[in-house]
PDB file of N, CA and C in Angstrom:
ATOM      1  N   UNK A   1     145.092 117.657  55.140  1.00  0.00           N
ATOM      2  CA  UNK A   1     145.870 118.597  55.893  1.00  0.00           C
ATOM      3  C   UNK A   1     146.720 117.870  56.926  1.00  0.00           C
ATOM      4  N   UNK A   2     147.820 118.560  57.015  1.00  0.00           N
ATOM      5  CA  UNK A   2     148.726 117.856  58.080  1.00  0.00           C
ATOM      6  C   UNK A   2     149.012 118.757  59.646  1.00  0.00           C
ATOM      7  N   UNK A   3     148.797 119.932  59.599  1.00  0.00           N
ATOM      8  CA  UNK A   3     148.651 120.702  60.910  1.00  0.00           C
ATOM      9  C   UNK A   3     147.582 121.586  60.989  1.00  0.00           C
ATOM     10  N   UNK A   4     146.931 122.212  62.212  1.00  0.00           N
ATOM     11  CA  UNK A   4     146.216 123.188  62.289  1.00  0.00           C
ATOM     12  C   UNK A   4     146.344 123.612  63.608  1.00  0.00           C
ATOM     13  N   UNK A   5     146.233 125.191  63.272  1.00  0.00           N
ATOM     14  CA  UNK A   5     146.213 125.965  64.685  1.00  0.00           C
ATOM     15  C   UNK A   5     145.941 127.055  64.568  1.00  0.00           C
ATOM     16  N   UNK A   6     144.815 127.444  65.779  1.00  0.00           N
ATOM     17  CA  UNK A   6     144.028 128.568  65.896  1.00  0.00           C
ATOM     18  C   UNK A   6     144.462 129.352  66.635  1.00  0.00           C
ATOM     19  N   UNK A   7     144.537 130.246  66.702  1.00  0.00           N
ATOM     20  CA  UNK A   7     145.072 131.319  67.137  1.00  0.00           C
ATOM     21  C   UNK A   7     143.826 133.183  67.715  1.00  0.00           C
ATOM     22  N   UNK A   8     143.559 133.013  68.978  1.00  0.00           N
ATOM     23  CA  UNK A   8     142.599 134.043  69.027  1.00  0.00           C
ATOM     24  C   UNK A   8     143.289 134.954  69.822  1.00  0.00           C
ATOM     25  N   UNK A   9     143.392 136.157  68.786  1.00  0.00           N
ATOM     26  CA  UNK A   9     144.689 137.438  69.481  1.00  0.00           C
ATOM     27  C   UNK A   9     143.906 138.656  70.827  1.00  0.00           C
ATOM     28  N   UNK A  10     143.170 137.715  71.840  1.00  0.00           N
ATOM     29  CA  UNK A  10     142.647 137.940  72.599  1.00  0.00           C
ATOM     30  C   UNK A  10     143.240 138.834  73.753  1.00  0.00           C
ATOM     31  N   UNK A  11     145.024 139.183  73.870  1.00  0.00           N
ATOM     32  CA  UNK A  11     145.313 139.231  74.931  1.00  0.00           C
ATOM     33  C   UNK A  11     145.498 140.770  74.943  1.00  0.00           C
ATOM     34  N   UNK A  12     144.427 141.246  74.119  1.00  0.00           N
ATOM     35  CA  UNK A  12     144.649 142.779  74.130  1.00  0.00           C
ATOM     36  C   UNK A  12     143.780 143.854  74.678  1.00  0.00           C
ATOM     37  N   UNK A  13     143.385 144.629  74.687  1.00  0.00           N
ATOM     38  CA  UNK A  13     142.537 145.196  75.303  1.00  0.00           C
ATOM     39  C   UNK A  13     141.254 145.822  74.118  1.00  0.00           C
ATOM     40  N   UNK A  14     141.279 145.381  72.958  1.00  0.00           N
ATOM     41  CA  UNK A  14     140.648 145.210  72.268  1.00  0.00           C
ATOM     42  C   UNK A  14     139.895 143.670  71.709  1.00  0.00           C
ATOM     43  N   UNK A  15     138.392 143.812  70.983  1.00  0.00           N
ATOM     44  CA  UNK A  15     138.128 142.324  70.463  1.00  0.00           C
ATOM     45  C   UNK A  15     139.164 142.341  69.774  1.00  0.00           C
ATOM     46  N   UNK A  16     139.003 140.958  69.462  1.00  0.00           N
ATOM     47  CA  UNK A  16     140.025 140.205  68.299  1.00  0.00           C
ATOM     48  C   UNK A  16     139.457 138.553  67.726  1.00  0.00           C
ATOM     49  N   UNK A  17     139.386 138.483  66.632  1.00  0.00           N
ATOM     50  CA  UNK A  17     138.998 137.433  65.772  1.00  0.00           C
ATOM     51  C   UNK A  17     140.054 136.265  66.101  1.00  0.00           C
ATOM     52  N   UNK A  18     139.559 135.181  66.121  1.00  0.00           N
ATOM     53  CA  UNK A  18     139.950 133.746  65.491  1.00  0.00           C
ATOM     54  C   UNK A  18     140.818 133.699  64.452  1.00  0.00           C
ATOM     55  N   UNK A  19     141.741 133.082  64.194  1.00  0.00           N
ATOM     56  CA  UNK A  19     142.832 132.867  63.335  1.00  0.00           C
ATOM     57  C   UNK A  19     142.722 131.340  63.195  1.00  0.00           C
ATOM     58  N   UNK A  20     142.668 130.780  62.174  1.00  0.00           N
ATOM     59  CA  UNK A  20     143.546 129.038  61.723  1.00  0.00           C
ATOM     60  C   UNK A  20     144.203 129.123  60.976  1.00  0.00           C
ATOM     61  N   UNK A  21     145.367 128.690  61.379  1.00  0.00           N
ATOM     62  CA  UNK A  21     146.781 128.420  60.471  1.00  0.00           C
ATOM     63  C   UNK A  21     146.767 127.212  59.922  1.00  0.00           C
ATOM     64  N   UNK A  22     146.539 126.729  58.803  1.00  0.00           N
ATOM     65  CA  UNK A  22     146.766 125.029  58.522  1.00  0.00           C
ATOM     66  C   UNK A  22     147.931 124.955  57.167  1.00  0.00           C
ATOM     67  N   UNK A  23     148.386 124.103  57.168  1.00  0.00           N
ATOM     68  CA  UNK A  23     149.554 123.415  55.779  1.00  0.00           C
ATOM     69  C   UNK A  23     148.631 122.328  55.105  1.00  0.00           C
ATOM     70  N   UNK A  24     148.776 122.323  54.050  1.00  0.00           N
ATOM     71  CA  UNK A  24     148.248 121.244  52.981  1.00  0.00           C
ATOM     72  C   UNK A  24     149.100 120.727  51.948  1.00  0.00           C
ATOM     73  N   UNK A  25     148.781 120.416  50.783  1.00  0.00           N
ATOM     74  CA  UNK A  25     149.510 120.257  49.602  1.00  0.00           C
ATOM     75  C   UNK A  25     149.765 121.676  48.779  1.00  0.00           C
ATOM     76  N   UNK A  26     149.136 122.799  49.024  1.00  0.00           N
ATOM     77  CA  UNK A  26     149.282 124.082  48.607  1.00  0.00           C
ATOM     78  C   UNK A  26     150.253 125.042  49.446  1.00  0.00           C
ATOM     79  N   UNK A  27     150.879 124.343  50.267  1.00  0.00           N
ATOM     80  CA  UNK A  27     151.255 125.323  51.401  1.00  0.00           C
ATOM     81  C   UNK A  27     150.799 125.712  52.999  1.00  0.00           C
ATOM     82  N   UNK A  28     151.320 126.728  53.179  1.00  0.00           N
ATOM     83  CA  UNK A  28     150.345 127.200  54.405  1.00  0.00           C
ATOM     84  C   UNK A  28     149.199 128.439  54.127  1.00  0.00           C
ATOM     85  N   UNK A  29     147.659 128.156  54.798  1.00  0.00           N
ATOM     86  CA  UNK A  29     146.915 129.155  54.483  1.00  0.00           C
ATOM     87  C   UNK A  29     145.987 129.666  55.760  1.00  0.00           C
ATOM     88  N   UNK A  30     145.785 130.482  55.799  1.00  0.00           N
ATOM     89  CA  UNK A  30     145.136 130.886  57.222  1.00  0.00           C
ATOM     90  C   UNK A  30     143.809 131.665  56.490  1.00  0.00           C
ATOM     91  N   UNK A  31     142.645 131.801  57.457  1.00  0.00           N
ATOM     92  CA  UNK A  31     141.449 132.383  57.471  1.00  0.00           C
ATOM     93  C   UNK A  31     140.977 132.599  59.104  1.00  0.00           C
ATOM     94  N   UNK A  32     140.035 133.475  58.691  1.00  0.00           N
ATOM     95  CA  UNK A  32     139.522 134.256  59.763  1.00  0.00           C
ATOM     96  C   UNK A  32     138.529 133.475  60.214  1.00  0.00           C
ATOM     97  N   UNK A  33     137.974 133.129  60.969  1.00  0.00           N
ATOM     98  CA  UNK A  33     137.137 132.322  61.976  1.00  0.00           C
ATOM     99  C   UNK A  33     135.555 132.799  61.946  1.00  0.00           C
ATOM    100  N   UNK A  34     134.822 132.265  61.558  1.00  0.00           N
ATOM    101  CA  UNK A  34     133.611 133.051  61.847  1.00  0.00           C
ATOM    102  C   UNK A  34     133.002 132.852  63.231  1.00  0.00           C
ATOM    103  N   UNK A  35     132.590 133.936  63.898  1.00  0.00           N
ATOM    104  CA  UNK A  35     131.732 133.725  65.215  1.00  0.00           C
ATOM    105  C   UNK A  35     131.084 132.642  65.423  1.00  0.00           C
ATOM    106  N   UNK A  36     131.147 132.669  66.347  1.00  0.00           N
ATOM    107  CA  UNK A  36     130.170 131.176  66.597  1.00  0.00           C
ATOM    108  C   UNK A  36     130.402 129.587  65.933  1.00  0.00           C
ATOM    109  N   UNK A  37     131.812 130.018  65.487  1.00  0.00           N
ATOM    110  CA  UNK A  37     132.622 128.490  64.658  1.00  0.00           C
ATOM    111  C   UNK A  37     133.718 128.144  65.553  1.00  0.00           C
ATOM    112  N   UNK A  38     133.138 126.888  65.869  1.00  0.00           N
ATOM    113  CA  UNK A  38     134.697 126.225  66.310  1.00  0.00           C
ATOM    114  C   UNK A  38     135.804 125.863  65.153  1.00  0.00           C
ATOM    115  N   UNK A  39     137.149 126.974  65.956  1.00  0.00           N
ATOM    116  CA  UNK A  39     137.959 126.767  64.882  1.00  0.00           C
ATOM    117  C   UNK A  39     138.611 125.005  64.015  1.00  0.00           C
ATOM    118  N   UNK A  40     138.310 123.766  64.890  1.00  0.00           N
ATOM    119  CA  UNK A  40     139.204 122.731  64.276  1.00  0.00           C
ATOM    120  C   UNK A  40     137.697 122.190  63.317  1.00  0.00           C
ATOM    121  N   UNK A  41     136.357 122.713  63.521  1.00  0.00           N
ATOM    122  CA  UNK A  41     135.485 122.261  62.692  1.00  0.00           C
ATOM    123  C   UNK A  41     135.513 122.471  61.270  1.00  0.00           C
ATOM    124  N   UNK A  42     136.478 123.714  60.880  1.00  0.00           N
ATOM    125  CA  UNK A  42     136.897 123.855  59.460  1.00  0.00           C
ATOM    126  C   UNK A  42     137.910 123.146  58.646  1.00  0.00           C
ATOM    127  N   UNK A  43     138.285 121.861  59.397  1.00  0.00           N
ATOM    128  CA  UNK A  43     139.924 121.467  58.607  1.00  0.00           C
ATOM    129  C   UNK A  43     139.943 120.300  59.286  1.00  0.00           C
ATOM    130  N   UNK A  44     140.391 119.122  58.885  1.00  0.00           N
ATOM    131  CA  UNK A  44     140.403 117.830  59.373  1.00  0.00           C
ATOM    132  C   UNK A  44     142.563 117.985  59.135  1.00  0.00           C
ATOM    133  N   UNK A  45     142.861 117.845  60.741  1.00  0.00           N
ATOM    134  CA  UNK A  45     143.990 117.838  60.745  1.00  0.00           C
ATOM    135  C   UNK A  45     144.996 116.729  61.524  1.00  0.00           C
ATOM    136  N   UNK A  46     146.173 116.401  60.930  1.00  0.00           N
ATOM    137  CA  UNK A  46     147.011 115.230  61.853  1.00  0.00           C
ATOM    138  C   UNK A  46     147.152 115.884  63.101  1.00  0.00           C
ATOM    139  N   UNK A  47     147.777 117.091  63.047  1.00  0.00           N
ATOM    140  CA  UNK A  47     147.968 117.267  64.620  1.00  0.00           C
ATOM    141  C   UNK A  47     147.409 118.643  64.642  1.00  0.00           C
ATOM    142  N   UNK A  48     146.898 119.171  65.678  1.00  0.00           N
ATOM    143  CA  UNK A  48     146.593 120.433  66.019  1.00  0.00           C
ATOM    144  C   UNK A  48     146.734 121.124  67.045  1.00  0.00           C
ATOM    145  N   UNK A  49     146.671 122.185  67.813  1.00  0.00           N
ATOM    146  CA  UNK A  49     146.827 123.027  68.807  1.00  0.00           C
ATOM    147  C   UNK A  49     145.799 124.275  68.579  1.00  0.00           C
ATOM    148  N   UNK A  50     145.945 125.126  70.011  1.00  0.00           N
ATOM    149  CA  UNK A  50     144.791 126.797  69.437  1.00  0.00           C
ATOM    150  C   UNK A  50     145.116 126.976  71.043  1.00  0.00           C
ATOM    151  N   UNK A  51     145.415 128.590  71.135  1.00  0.00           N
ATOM    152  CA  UNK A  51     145.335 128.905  71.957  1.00  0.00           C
ATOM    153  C   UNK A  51     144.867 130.982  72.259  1.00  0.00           C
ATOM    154  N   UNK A  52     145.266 131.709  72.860  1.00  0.00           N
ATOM    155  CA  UNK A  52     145.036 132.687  73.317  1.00  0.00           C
ATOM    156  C   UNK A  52     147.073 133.474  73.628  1.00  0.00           C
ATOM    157  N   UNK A  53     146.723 134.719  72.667  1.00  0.00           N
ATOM    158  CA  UNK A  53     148.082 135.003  71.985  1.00  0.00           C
ATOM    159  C   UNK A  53     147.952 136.550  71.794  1.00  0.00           C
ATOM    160  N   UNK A  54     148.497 137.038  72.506  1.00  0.00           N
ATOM    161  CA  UNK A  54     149.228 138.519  72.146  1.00  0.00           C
ATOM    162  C   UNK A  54     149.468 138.419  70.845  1.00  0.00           C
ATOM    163  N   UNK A  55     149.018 139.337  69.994  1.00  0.00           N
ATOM    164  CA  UNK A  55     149.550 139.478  68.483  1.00  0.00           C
ATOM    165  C   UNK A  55     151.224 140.315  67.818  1.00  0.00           C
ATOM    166  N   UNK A  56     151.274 140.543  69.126  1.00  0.00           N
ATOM    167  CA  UNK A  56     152.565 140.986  69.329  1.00  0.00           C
ATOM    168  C   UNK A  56     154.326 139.426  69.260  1.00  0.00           C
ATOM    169  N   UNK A  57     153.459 138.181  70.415  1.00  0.00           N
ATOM    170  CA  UNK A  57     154.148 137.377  70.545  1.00  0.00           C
ATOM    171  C   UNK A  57     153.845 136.580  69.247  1.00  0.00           C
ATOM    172  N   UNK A  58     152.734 136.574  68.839  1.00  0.00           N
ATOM    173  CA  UNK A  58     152.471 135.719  66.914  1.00  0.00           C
ATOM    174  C   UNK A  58     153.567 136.141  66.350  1.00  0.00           C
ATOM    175  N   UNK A  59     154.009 137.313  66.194  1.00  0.00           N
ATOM    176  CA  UNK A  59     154.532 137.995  65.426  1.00  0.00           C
ATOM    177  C   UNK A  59     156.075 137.323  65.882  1.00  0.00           C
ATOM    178  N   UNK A  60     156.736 137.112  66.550  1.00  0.00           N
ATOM    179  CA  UNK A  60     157.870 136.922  67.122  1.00  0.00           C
ATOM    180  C   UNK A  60     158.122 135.494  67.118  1.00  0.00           C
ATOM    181  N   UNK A  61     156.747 134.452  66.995  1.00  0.00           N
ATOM    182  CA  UNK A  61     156.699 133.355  66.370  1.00  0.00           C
ATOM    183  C   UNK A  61     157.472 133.128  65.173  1.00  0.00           C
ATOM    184  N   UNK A  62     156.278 133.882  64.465  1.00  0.00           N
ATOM    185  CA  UNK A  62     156.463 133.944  62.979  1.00  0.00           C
ATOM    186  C   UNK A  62     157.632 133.895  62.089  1.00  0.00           C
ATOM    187  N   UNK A  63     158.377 135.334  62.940  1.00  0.00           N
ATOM    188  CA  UNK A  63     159.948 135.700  62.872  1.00  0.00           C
ATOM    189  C   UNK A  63     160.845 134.435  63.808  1.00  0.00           C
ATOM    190  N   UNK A  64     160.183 133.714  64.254  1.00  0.00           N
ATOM    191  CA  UNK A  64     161.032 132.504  64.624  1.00  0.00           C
ATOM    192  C   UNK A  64     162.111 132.847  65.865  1.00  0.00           C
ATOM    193  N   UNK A  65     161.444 133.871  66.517  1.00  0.00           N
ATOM    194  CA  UNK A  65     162.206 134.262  67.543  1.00  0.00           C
ATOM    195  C   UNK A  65     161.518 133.556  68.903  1.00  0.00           C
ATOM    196  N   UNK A  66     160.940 133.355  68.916  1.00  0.00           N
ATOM    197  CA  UNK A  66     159.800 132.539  70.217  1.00  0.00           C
ATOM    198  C   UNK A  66     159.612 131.005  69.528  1.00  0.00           C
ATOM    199  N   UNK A  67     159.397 130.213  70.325  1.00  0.00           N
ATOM    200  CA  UNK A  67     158.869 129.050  70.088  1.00  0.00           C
ATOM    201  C   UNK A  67     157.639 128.163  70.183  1.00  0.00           C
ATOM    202  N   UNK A  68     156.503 129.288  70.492  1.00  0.00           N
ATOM    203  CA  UNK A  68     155.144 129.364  70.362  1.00  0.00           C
ATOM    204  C   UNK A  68     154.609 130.696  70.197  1.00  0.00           C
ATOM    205  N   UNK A  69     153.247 131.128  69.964  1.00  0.00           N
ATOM    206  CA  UNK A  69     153.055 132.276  69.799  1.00  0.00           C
ATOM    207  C   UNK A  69     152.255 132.185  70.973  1.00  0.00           C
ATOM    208  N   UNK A  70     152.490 131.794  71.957  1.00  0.00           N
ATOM    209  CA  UNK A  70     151.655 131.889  73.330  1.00  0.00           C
ATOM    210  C   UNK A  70     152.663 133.207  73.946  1.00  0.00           C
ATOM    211  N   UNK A  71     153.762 133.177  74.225  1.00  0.00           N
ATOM    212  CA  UNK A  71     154.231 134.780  75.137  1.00  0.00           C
ATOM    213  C   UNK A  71     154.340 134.083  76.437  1.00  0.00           C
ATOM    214  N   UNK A  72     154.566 135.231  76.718  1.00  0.00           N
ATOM    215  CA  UNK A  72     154.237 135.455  78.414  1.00  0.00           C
ATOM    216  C   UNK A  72     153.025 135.617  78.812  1.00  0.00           C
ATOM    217  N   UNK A  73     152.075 136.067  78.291  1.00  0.00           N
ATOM    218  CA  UNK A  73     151.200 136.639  78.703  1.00  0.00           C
ATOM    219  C   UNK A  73     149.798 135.646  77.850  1.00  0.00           C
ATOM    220  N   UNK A  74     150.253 135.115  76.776  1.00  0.00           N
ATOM    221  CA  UNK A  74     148.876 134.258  76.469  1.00  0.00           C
ATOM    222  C   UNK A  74     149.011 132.698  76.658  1.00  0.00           C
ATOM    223  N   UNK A  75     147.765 131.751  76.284  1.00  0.00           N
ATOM    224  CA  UNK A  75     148.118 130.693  76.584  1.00  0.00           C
ATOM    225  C   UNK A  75     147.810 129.773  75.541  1.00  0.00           C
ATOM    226  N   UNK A  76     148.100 128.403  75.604  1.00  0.00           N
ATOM    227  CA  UNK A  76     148.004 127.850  74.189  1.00  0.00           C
ATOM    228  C   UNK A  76     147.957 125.887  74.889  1.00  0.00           C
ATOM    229  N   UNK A  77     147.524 125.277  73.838  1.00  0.00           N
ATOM    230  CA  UNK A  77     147.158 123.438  74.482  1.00  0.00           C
ATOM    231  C   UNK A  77     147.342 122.999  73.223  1.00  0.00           C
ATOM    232  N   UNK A  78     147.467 121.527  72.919  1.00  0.00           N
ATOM    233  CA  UNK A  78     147.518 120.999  71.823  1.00  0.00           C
ATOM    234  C   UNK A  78     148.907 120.218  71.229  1.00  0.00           C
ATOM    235  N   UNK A  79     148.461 119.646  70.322  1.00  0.00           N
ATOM    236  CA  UNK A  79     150.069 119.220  69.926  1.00  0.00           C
ATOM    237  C   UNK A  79     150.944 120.153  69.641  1.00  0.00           C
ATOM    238  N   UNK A  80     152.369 119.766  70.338  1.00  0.00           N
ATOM    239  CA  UNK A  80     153.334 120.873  70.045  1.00  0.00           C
ATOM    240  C   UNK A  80     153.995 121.099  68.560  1.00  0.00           C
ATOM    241  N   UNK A  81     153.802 119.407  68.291  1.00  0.00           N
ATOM    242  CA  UNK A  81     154.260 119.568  66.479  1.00  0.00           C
ATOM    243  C   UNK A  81     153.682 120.090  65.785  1.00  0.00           C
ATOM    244  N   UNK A  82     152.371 120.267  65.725  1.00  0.00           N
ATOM    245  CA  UNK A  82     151.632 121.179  65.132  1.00  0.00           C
ATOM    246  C   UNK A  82     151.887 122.908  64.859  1.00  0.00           C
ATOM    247  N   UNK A  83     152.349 123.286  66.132  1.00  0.00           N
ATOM    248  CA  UNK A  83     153.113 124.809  66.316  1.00  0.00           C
ATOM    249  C   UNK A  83     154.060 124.710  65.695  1.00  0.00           C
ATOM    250  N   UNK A  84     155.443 123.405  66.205  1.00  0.00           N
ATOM    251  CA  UNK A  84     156.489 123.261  65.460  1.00  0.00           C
ATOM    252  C   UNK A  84     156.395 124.152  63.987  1.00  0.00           C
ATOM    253  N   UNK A  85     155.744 122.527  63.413  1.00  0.00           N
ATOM    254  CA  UNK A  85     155.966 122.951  61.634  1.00  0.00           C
ATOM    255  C   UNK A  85     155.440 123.955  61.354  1.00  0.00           C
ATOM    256  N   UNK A  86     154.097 124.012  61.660  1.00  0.00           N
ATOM    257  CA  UNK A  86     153.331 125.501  61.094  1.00  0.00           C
ATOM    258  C   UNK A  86     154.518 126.213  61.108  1.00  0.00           C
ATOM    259  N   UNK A  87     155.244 127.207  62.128  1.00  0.00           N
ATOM    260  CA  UNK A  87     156.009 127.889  62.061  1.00  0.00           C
ATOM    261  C   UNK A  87     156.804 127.849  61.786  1.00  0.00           C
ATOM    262  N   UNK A  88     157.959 126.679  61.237  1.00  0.00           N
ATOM    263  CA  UNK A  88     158.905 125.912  60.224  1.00  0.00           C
ATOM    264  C   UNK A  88     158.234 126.383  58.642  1.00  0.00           C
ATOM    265  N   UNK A  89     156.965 125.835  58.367  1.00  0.00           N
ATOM    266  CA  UNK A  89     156.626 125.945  57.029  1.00  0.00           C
ATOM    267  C   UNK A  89     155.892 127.737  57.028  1.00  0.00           C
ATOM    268  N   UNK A  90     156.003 128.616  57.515  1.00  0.00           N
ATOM    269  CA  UNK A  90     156.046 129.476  57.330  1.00  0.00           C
ATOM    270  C   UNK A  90     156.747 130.526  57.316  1.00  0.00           C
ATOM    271  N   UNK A  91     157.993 130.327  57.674  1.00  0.00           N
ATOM    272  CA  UNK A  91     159.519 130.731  57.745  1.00  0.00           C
ATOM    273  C   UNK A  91     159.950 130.256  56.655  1.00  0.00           C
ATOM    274  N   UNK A  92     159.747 129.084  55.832  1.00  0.00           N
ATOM    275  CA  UNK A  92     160.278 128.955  54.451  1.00  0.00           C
ATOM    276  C   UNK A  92     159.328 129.250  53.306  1.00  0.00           C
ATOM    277  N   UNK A  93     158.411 129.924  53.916  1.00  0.00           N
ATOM    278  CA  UNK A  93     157.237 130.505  52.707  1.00  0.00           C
ATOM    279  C   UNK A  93     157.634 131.571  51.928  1.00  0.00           C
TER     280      UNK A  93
END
């Protein structure tokens, strides 16, 4: 794998699950996080990031209108190339 990033859509007033976004030789694929799993323990990655994200601002990521899915309002650490491409290679998915 060449990126990974977790994503926990925490900034709502509801729970919300764990997200990992990673790219491989198949593409990009994401899964749901199980409790009590640290998200980078599932994926051996070159660069990574994870942060705390309005699912509202993911979304505006995604659509390549923002340049992290952190917002205003959530927060995020990690390599930035990692966000980069993920959201590069999922805009050409």
């Amino acid at each position: 794998m060449t990126n990974a990033l977790w994503i926990c859509a925490c900034v709502t007033f509801d729970e919300a699950p764990t997200w990992l976004i990673h790219d491989g030789d198949r593409g990009v694929s994401w899964r749901r996080v199980p409790a009590g799993v640290e998200p980078m323990d599932l994926v051996e990655a070159r660069t990574s990031a994870g942060g705390h994200a309005d699912p509202k601002e993911v979304l505006l990521w995604v659509e390549g209108k923002a340049l992290d899915p952190w917002g205003s309002g959530g927060s995020g650490s990690g390599d930035a190339a990692a966000v980069e491409e993920l959201g590069r290679s999922i805009r050409q998915s």
